[in-house]
C-alpha atoms as a PDB file:
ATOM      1  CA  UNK A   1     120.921 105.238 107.652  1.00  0.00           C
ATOM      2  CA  UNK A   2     117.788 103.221 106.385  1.00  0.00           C
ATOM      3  CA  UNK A   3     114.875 103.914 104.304  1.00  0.00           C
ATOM      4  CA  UNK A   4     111.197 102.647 104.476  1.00  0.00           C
ATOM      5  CA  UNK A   5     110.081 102.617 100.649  1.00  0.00           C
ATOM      6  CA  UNK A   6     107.257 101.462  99.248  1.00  0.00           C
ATOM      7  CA  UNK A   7     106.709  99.089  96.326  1.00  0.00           C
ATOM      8  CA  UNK A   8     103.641  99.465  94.843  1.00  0.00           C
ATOM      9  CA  UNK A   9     102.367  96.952  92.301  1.00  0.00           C
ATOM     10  CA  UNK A  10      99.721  96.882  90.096  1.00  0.00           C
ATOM     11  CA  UNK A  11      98.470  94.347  87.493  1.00  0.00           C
ATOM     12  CA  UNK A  12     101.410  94.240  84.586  1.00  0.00           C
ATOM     13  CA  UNK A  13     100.606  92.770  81.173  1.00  0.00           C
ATOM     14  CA  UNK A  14     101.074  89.243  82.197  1.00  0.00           C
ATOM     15  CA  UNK A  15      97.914  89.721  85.155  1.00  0.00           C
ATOM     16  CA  UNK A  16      94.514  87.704  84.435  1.00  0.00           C
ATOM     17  CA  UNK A  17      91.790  90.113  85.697  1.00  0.00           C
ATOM     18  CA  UNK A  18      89.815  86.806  86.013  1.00  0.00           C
ATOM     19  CA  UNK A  19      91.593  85.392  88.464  1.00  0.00           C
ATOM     20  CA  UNK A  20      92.130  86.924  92.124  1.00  0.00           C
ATOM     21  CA  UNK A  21      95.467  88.519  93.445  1.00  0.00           C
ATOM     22  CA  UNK A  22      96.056  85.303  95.914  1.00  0.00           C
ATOM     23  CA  UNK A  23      95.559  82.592  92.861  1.00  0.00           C
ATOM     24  CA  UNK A  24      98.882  84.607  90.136  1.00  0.00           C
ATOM     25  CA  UNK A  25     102.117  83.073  91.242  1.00  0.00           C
ATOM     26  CA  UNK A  26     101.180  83.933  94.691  1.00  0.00           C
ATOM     27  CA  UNK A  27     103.101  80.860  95.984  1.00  0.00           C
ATOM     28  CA  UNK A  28     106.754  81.872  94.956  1.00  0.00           C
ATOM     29  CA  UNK A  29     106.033  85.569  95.045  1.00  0.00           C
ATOM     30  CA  UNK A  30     105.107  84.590  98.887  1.00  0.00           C
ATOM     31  CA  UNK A  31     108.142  82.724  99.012  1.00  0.00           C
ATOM     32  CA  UNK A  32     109.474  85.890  97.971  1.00  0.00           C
ATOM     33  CA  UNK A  33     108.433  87.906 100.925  1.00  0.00           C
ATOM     34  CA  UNK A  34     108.980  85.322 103.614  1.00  0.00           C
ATOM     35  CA  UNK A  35     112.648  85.668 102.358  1.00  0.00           C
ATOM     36  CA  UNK A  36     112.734  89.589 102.848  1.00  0.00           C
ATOM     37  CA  UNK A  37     111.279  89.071 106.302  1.00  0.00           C
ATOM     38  CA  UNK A  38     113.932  86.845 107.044  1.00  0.00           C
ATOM     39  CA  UNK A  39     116.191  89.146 105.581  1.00  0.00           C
ATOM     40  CA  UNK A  40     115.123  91.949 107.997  1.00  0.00           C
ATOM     41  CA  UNK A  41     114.456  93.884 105.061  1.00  0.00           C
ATOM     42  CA  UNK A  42     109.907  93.770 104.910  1.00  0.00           C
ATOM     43  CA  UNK A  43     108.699  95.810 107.030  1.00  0.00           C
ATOM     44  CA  UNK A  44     104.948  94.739 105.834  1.00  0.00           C
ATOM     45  CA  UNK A  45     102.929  93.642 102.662  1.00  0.00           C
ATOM     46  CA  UNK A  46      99.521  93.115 101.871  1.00  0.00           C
ATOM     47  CA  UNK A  47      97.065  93.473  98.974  1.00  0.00           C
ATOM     48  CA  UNK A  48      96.156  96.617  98.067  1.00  0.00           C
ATOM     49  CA  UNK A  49      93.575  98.270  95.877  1.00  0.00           C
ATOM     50  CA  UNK A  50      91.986  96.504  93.058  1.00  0.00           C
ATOM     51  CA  UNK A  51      94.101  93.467  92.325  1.00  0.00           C
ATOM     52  CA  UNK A  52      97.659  95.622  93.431  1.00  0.00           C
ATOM     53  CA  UNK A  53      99.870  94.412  96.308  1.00  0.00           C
ATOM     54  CA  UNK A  54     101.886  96.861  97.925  1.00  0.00           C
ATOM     55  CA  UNK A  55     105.046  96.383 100.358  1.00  0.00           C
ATOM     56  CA  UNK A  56     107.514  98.136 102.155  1.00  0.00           C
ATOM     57  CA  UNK A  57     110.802  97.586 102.925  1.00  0.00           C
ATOM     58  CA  UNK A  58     113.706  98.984 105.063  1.00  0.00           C
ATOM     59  CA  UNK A  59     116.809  99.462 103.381  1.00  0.00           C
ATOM     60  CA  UNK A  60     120.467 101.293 103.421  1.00  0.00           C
ATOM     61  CA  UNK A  61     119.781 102.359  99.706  1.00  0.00           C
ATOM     62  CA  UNK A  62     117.799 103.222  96.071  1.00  0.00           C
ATOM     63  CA  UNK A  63     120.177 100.498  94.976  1.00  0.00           C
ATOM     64  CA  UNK A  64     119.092  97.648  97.339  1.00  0.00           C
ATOM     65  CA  UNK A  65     115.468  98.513  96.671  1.00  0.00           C
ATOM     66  CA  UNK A  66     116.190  97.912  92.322  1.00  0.00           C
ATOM     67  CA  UNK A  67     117.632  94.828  93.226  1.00  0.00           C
ATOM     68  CA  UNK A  68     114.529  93.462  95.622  1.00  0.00           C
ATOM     69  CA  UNK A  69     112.218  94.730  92.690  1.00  0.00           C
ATOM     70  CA  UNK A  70     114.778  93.235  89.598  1.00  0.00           C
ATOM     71  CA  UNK A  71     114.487  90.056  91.715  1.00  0.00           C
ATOM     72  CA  UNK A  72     110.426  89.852  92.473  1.00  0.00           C
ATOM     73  CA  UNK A  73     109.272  86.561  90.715  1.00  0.00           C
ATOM     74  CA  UNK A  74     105.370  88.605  90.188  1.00  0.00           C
ATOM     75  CA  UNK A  75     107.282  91.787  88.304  1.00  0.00           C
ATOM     76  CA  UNK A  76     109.807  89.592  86.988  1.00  0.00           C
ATOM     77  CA  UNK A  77     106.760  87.464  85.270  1.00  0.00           C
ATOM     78  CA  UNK A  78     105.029  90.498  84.226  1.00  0.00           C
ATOM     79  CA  UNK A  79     101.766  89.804  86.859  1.00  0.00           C
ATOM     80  CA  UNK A  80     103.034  92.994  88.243  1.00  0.00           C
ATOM     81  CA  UNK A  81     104.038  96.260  87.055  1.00  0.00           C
ATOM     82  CA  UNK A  82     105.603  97.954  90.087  1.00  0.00           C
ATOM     83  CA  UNK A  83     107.349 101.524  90.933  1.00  0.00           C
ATOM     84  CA  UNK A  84     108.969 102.569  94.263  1.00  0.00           C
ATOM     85  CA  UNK A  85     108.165 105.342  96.312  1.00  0.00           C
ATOM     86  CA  UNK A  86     109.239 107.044  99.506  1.00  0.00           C
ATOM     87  CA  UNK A  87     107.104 105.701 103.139  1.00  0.00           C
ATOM     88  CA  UNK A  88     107.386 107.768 105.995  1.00  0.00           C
ATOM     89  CA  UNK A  89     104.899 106.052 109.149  1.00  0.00           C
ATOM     90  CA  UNK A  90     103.631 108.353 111.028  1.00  0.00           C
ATOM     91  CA  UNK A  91     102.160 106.113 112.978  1.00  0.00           C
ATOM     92  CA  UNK A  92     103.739 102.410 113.418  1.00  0.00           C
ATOM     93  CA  UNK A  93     101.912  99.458 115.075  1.00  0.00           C
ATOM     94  CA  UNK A  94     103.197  96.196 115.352  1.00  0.00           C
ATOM     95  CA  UNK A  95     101.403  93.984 112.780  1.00  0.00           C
ATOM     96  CA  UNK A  96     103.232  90.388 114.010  1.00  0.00           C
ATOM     97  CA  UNK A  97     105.147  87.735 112.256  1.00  0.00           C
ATOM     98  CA  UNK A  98     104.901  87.836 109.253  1.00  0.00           C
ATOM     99  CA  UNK A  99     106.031  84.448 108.542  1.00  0.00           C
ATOM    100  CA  UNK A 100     103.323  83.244 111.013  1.00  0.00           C
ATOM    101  CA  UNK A 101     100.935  84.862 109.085  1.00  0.00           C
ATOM    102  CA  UNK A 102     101.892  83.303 105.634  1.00  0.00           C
ATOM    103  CA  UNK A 103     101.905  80.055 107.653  1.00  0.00           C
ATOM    104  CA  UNK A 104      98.429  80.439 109.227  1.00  0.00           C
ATOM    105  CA  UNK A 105      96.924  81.486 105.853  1.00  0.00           C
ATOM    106  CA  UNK A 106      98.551  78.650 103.580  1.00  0.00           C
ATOM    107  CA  UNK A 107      99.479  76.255 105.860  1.00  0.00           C
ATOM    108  CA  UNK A 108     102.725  76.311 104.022  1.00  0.00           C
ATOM    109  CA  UNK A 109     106.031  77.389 104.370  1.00  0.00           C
END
């Protein structure tokens, strides 16, 4: 059986309130999620709230989702501070590739 949990991050002690979300290690944190996509394992991610980012993933266990949030580059850096919590849609569109997305908005990866 899998899980949908969500990570939600918010600035950590290492986050400059100066600078936007998109412009703190957003590169390799991106890298990051295009990885989990690839994985199967990201359901979706965006920004969310002032300066947070939140994402959620599908997995078999609490154990899987320490390990995706011991191995964030953003929380690892200390740009986040993060904490997991149950998701359960109720209602479930599809949002698209996210790759595609990454790719139309940095014209990277």
């Amino acid at each position: 059986m899998y899980y949908k949990v969500a990570v939600v991050c918010h600035p950590g002690p290492n986050w400059n309130p100066e600078s936007p979300v998109t412009k703190q290690t957003m590169e390799v944190f991106t890298r990051f999620m295009v990885k989990l996509d690839r994985e199967g394992v990201l359901v979706l991610a965006g920004e969310w709230g002032e300066g947070g980012v939140i994402y959620v993933l599908n997995v078999p266990s609490k154990e899987k989702v320490e390990q995706i949030m011991s191995e964030d580059p953003a929380i690892q850096s200390g740009i986040f501070r993060a904490e997991a919590q149950s998701f359960n849609p109720l209602i479930s569109h599809s949002i698209g590739d996210f790759n595609n997305v990454v790719i139309q908005r940095s014209g990277s990866f």
